[in-house]
C-alpha atoms as a PDB file:
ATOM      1  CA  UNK A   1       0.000   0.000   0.000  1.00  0.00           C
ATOM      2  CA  UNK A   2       1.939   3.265  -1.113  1.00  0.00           C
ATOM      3  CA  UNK A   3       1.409   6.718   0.266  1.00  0.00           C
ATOM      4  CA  UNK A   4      -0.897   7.658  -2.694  1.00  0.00           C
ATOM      5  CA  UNK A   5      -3.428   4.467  -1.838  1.00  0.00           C
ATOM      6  CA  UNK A   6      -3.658   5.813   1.702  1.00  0.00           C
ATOM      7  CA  UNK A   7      -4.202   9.215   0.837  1.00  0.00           C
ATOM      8  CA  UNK A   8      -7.114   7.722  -1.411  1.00  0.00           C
ATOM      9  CA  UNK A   9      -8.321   5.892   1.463  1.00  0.00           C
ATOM     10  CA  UNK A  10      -8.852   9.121   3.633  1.00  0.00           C
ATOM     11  CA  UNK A  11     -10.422  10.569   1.053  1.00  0.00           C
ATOM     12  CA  UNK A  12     -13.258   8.221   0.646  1.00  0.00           C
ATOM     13  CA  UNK A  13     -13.552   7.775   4.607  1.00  0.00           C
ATOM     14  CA  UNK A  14     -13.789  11.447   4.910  1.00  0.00           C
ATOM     15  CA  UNK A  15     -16.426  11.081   1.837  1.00  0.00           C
ATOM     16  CA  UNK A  16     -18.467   8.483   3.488  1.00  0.00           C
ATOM     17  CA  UNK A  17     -18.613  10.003   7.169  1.00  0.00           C
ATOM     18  CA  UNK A  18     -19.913  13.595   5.114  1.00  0.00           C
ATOM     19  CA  UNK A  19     -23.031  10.861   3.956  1.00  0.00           C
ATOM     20  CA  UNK A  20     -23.258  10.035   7.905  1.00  0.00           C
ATOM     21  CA  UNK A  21     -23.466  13.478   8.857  1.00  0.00           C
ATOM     22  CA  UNK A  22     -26.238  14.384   6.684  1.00  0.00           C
ATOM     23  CA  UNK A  23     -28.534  11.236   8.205  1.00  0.00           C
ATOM     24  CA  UNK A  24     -30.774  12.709  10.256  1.00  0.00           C
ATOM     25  CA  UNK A  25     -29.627  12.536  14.492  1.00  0.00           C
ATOM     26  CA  UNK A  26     -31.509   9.484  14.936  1.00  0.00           C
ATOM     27  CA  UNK A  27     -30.331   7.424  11.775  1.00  0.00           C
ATOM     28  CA  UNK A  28     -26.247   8.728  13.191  1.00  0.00           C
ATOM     29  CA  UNK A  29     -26.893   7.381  16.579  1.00  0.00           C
ATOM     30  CA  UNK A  30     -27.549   3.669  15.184  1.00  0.00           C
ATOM     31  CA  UNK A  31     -25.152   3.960  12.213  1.00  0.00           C
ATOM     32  CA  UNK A  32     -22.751   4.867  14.857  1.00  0.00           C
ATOM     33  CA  UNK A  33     -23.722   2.249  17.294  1.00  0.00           C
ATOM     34  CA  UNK A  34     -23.383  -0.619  14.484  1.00  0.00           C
ATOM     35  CA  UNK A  35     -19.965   0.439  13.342  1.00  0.00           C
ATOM     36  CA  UNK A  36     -18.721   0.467  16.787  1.00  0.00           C
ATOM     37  CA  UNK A  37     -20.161  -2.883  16.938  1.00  0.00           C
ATOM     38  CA  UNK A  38     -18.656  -4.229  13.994  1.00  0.00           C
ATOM     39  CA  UNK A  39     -15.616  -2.969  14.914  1.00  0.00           C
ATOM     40  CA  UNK A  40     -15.634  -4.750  17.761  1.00  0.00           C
ATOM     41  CA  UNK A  41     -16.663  -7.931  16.465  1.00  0.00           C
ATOM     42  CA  UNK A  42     -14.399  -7.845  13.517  1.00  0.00           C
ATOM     43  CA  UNK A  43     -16.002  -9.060  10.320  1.00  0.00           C
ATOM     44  CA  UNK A  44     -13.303  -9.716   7.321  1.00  0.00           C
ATOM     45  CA  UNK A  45     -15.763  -8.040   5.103  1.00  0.00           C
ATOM     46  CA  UNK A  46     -15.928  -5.117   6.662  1.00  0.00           C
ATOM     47  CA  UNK A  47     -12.254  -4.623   5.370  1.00  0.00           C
ATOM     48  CA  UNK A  48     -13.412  -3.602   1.600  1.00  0.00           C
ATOM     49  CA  UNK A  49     -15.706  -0.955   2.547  1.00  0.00           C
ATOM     50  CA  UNK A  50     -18.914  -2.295   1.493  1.00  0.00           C
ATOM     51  CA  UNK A  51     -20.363  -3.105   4.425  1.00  0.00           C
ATOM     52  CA  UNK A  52     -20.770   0.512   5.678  1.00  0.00           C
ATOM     53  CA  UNK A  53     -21.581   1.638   2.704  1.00  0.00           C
ATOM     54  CA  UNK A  54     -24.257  -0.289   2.175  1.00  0.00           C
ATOM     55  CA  UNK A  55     -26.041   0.816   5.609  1.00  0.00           C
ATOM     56  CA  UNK A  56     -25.760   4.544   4.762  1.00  0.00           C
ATOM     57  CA  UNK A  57     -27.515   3.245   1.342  1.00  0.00           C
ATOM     58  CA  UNK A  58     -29.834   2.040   2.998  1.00  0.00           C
ATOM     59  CA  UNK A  59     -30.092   4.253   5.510  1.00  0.00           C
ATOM     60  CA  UNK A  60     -30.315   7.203   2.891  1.00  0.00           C
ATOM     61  CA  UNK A  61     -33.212   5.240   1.167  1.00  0.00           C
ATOM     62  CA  UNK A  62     -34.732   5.382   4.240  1.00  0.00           C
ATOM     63  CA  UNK A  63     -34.844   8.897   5.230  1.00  0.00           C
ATOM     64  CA  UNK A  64     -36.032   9.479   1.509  1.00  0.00           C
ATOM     65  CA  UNK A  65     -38.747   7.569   1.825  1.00  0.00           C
ATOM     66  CA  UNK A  66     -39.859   9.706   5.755  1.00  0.00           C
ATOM     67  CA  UNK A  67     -39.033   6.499   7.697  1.00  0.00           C
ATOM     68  CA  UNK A  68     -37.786   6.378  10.923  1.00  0.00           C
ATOM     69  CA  UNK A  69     -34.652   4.264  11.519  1.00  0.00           C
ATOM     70  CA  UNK A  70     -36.652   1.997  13.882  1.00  0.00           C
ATOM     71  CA  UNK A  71     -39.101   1.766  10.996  1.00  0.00           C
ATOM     72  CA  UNK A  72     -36.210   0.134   8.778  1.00  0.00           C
ATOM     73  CA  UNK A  73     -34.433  -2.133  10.791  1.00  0.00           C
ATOM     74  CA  UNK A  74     -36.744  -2.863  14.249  1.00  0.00           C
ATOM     75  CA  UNK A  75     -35.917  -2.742  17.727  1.00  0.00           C
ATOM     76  CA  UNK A  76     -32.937  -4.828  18.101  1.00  0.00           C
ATOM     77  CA  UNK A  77     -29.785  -2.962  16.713  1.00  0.00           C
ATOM     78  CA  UNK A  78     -27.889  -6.172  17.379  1.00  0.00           C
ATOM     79  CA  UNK A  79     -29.998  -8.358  15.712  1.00  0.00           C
ATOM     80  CA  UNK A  80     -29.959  -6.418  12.795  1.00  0.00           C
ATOM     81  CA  UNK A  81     -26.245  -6.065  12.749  1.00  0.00           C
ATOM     82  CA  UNK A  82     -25.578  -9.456  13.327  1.00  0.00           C
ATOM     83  CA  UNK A  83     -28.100 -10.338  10.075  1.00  0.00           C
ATOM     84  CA  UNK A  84     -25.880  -7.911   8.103  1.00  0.00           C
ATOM     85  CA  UNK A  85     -22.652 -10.424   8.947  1.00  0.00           C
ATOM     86  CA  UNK A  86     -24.072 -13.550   9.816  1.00  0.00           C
ATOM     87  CA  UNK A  87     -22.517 -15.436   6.961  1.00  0.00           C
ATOM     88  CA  UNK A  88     -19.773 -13.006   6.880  1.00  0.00           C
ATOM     89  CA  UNK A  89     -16.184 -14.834   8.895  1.00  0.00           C
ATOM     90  CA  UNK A  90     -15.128 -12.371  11.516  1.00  0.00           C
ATOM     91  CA  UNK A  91     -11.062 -12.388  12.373  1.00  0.00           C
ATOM     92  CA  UNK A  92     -12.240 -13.825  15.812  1.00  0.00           C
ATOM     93  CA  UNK A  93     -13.124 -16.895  13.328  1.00  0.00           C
ATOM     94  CA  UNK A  94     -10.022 -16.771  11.904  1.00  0.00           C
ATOM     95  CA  UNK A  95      -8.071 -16.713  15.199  1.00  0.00           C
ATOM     96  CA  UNK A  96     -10.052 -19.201  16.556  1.00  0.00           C
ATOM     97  CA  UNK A  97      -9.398 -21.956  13.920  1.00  0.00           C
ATOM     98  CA  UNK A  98      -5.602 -20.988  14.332  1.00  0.00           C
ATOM     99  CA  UNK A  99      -5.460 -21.870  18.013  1.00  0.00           C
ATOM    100  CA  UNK A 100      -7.540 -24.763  17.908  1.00  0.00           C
ATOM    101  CA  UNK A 101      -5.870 -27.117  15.334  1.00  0.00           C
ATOM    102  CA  UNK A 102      -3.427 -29.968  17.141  1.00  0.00           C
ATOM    103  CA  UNK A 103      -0.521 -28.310  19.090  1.00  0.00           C
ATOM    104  CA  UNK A 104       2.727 -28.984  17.125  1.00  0.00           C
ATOM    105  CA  UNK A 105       0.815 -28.748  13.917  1.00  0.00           C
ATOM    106  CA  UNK A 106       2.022 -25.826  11.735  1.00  0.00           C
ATOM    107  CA  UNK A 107      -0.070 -24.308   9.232  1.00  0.00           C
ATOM    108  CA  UNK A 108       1.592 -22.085   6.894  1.00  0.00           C
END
């Protein structure tokens, strides 16, 4: 990754939180909520972007049809997040099926 990729990268971040910040208060307090959650939780996908960006999609689809964020996803925040990566591996997953092949077994 050279200096110009990373530069690139900022761009588009700074791009993409400018979409948050125009959600209305309610649709940034569970956008915010889910990508602290998938932060935490670590899904590989969430590596390439598209992940995010398809929640402020949606989330902009939402607002432009005069629905509230509850309206669009229900309740559970979680729930809903979790749907978005259930089938997605998460580098816990990864981790975990390093540590628990046979000790002295090397996989390279």
């Amino acid at each position: 990754m050279g200096i110009h990729d990373i530069i690139e990268g900022k761009k588009q971040w700074r791009a993409h939180m400018a979409r948050v910040k125009a959600l209305p208060p309610d649709y940034q307090i569970v956008y915010k909520e889910m990508q602290r959650y998938f932060f935490k939780v670590g899904p590989v996908a969430l590596a390439d972007g598209s992940l995010l960006t398809g929640v402020v999609d949606f989330f902009e689809e939402g607002v432009a049809a005069g629905k509230g964020v509850l309206e669009l996803i229900g309740n559970d925040v979680a729930a809903f997040s979790d749907d978005l990566i259930k089938d997605s591996p998460t580098y816990a997953d990864i981790y975990q099926e390093r540590i628990s092949t046979k000790p002295g077994t090397a996989e390279e």
